[in-house]
C-alpha atoms as a PDB file:
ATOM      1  CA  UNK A   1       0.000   0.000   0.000  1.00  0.00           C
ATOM      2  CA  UNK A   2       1.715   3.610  -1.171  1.00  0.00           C
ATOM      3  CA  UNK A   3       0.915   7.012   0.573  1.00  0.00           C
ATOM      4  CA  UNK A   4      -0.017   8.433  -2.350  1.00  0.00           C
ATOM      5  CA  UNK A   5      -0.938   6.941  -5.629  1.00  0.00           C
ATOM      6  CA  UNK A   6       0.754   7.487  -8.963  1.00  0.00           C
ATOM      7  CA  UNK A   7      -2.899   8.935 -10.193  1.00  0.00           C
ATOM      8  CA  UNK A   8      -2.576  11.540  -7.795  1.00  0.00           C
ATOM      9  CA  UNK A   9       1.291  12.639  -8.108  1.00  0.00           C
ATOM     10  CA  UNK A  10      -0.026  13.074 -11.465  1.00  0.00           C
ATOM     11  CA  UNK A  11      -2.576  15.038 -10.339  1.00  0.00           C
ATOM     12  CA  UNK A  12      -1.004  17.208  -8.275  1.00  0.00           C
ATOM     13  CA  UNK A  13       2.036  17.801 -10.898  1.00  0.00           C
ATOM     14  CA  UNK A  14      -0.517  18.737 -13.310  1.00  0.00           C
ATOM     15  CA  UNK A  15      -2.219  21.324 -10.736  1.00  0.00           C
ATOM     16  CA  UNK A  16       1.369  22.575  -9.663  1.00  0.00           C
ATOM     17  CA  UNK A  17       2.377  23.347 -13.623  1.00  0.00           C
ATOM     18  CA  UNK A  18      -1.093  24.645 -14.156  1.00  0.00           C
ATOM     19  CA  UNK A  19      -0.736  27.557 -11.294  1.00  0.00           C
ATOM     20  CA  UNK A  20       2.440  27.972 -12.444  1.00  0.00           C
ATOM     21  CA  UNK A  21       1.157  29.523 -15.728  1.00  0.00           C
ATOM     22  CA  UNK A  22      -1.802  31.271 -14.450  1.00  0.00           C
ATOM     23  CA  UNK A  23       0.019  32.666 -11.836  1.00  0.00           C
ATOM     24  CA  UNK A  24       2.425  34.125 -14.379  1.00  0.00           C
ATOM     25  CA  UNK A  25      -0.417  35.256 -16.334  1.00  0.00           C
ATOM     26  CA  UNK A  26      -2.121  37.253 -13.735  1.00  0.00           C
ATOM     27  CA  UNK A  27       1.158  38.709 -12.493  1.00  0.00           C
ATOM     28  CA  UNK A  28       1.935  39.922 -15.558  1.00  0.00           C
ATOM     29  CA  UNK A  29      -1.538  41.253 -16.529  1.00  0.00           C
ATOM     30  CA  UNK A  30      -2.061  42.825 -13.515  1.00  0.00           C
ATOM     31  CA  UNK A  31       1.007  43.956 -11.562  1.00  0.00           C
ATOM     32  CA  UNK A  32       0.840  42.029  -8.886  1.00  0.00           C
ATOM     33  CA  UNK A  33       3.698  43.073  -7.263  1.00  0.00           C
ATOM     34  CA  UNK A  34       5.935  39.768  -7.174  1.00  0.00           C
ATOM     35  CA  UNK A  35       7.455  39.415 -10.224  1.00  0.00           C
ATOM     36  CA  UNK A  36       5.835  41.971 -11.578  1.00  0.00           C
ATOM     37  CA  UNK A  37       5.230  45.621  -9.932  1.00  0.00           C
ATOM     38  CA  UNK A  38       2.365  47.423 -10.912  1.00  0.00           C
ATOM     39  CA  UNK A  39       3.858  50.016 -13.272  1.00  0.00           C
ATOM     40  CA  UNK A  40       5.233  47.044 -15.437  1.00  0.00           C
ATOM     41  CA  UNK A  41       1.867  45.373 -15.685  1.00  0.00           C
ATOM     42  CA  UNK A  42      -0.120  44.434 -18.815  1.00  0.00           C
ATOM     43  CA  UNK A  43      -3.120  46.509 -18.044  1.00  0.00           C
ATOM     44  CA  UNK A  44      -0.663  49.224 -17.952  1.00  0.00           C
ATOM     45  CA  UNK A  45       0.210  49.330 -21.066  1.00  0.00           C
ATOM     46  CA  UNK A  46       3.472  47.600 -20.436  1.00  0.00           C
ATOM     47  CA  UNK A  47       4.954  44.665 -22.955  1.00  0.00           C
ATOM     48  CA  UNK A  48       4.850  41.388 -21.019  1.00  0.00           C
ATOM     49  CA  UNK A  49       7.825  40.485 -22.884  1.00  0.00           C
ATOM     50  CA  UNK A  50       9.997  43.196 -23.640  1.00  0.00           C
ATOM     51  CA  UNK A  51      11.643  43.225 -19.869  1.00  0.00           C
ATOM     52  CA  UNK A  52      12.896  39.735 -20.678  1.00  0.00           C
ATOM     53  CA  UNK A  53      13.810  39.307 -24.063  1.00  0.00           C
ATOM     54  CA  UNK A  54      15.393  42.584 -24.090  1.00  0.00           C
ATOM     55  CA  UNK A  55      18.266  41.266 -21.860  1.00  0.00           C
ATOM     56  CA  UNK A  56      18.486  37.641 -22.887  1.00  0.00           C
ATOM     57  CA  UNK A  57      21.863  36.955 -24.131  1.00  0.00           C
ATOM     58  CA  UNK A  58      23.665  34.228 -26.109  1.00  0.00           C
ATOM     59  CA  UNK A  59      23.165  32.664 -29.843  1.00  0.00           C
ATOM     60  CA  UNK A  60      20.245  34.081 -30.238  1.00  0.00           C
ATOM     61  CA  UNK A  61      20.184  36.730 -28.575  1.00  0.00           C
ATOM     62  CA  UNK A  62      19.201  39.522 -31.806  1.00  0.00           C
ATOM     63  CA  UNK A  63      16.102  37.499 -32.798  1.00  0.00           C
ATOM     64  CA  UNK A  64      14.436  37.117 -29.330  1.00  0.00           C
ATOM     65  CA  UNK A  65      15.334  40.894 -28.802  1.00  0.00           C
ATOM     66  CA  UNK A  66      14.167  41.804 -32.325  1.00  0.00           C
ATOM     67  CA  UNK A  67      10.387  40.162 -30.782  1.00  0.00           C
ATOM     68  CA  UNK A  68      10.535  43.011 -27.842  1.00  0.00           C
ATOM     69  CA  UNK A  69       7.374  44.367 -27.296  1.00  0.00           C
ATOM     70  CA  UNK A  70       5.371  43.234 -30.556  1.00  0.00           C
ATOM     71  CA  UNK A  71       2.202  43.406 -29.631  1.00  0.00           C
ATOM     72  CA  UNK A  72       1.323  39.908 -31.450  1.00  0.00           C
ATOM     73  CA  UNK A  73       4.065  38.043 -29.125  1.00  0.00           C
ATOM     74  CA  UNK A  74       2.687  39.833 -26.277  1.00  0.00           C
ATOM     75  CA  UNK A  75      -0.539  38.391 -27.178  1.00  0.00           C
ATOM     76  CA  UNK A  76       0.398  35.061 -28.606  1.00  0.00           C
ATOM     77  CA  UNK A  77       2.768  34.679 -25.125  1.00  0.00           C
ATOM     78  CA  UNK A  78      -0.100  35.821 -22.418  1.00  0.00           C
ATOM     79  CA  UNK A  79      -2.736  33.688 -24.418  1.00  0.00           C
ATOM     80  CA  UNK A  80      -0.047  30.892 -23.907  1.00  0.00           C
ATOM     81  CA  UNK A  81       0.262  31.194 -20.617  1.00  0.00           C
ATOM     82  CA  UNK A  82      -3.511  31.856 -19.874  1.00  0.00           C
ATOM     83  CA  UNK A  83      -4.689  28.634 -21.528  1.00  0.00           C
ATOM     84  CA  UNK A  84      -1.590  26.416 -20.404  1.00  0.00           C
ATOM     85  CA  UNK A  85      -2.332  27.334 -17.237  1.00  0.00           C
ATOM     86  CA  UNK A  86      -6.587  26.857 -16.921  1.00  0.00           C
ATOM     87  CA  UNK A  87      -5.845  23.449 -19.090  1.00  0.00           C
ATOM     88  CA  UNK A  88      -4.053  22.056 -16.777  1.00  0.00           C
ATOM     89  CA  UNK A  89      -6.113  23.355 -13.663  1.00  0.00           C
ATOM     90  CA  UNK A  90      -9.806  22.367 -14.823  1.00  0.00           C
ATOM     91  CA  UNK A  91      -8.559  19.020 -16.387  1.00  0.00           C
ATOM     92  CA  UNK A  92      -9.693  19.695 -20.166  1.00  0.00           C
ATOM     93  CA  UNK A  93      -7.841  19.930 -23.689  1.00  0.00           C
ATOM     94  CA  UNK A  94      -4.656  18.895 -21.278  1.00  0.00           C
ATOM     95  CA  UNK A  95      -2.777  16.960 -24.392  1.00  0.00           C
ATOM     96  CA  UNK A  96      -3.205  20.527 -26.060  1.00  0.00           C
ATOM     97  CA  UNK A  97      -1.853  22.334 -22.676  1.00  0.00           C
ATOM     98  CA  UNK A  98       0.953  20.203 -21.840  1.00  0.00           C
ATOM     99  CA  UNK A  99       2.416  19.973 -25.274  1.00  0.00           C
ATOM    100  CA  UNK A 100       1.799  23.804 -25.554  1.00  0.00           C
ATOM    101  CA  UNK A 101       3.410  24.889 -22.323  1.00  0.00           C
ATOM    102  CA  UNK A 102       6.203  22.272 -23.588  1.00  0.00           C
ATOM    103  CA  UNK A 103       6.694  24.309 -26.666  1.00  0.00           C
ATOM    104  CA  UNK A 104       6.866  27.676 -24.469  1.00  0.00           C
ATOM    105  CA  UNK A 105       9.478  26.867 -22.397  1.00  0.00           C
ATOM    106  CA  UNK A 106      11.836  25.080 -25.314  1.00  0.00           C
ATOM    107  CA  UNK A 107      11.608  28.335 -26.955  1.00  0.00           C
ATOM    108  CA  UNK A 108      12.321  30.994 -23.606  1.00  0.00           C
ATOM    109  CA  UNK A 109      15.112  27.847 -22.886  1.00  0.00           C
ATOM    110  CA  UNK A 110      16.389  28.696 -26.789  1.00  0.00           C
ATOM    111  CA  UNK A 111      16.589  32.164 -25.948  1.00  0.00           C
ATOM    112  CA  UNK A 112      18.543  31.665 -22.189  1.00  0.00           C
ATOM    113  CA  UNK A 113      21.298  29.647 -23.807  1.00  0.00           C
ATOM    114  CA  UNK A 114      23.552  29.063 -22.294  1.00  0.00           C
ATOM    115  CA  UNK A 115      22.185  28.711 -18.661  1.00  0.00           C
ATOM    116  CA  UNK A 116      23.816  31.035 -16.159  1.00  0.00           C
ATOM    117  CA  UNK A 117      23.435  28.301 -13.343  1.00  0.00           C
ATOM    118  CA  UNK A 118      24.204  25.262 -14.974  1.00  0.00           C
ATOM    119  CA  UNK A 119      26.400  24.572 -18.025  1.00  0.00           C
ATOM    120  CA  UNK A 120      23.110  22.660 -20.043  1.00  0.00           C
ATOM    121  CA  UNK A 121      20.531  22.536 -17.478  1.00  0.00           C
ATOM    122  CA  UNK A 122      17.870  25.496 -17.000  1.00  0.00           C
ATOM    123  CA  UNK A 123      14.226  24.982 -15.225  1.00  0.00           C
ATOM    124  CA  UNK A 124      12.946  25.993 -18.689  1.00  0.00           C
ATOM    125  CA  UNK A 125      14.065  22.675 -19.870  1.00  0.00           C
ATOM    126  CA  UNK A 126      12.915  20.883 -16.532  1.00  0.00           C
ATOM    127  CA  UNK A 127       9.221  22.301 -16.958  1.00  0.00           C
ATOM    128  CA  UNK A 128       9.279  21.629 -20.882  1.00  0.00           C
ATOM    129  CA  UNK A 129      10.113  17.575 -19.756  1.00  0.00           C
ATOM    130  CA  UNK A 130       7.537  17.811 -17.310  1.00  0.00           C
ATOM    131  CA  UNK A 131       4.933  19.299 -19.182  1.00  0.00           C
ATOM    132  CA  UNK A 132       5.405  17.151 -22.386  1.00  0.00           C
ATOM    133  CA  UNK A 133       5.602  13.926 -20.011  1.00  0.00           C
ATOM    134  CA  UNK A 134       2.172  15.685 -18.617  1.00  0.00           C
ATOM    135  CA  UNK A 135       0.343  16.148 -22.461  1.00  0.00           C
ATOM    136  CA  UNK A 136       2.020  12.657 -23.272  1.00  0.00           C
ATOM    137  CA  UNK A 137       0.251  10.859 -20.277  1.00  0.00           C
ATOM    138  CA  UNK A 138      -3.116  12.373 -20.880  1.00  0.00           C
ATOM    139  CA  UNK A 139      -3.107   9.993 -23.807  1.00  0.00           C
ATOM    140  CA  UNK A 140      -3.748   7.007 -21.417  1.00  0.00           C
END
């Protein structure tokens, strides 16, 4: 008899990832003053993007900062992030979510290279793993 079952882990994973995204959503639509203050939010009139991709650094660095506050990556990232995050919280389209969220964080793990931390190894990479093994497994 386990403490938890593997049903559940799953569950909870998928929750965790899920909040992740709509946490980082509502941050940075409204300013919520953690990783985002106020004057920086979306409903501001800030970019959601341009703080980041501004400084990213490395091989392709000039592309990602060439995307700085589009307007269509603002909306294609915060649409991203909004529908990662509720697919994964109410338990619907979660193939779509997963593999989405997977795709997201490949691409901000492209534009970090190479990790500051860790010669290969950034938690953009852990989360796109985890969120592809969490669209993979809805398949079951």
């Amino acid at each position: 008899m386990s403490f938890i079952s593997p049903h559940s882990f799953f569950s909870a994973l998928r929750f965790l990832m899920g909040f992740t995204f709509l946490w980082a959503f509502l941050d940075k639509t409204f300013g919520l003053g953690l990783a985002t203050p106020s004057a920086q939010a979306w409903v501001s009139g800030a970019s959601p993007t341009t703080g980041f991709l501004l400084g990213v650094q490395g091989p392709f660095a000039t592309f990602f900062q060439g995307l700085a506050g589009n307007p269509i990556i603002d909306w294609i990232f915060m649409l991203g992030l909004l529908f990662v995050g509720v697919t994964l919280l109410v338990n619907r389209w979660v193939r779509l979510g997963g593999l989405a969220g997977m795709v997201m964080m490949l691409i901000v793990y492209a534009a970090v290279l190479w990790p500051s931390h860790n010669p290969f190894i950034e938690y953009q990479l852990i989360y796109a793993v985890v969120l592809g093994y969490i669209g993979m497994k809805s398949w079951d």
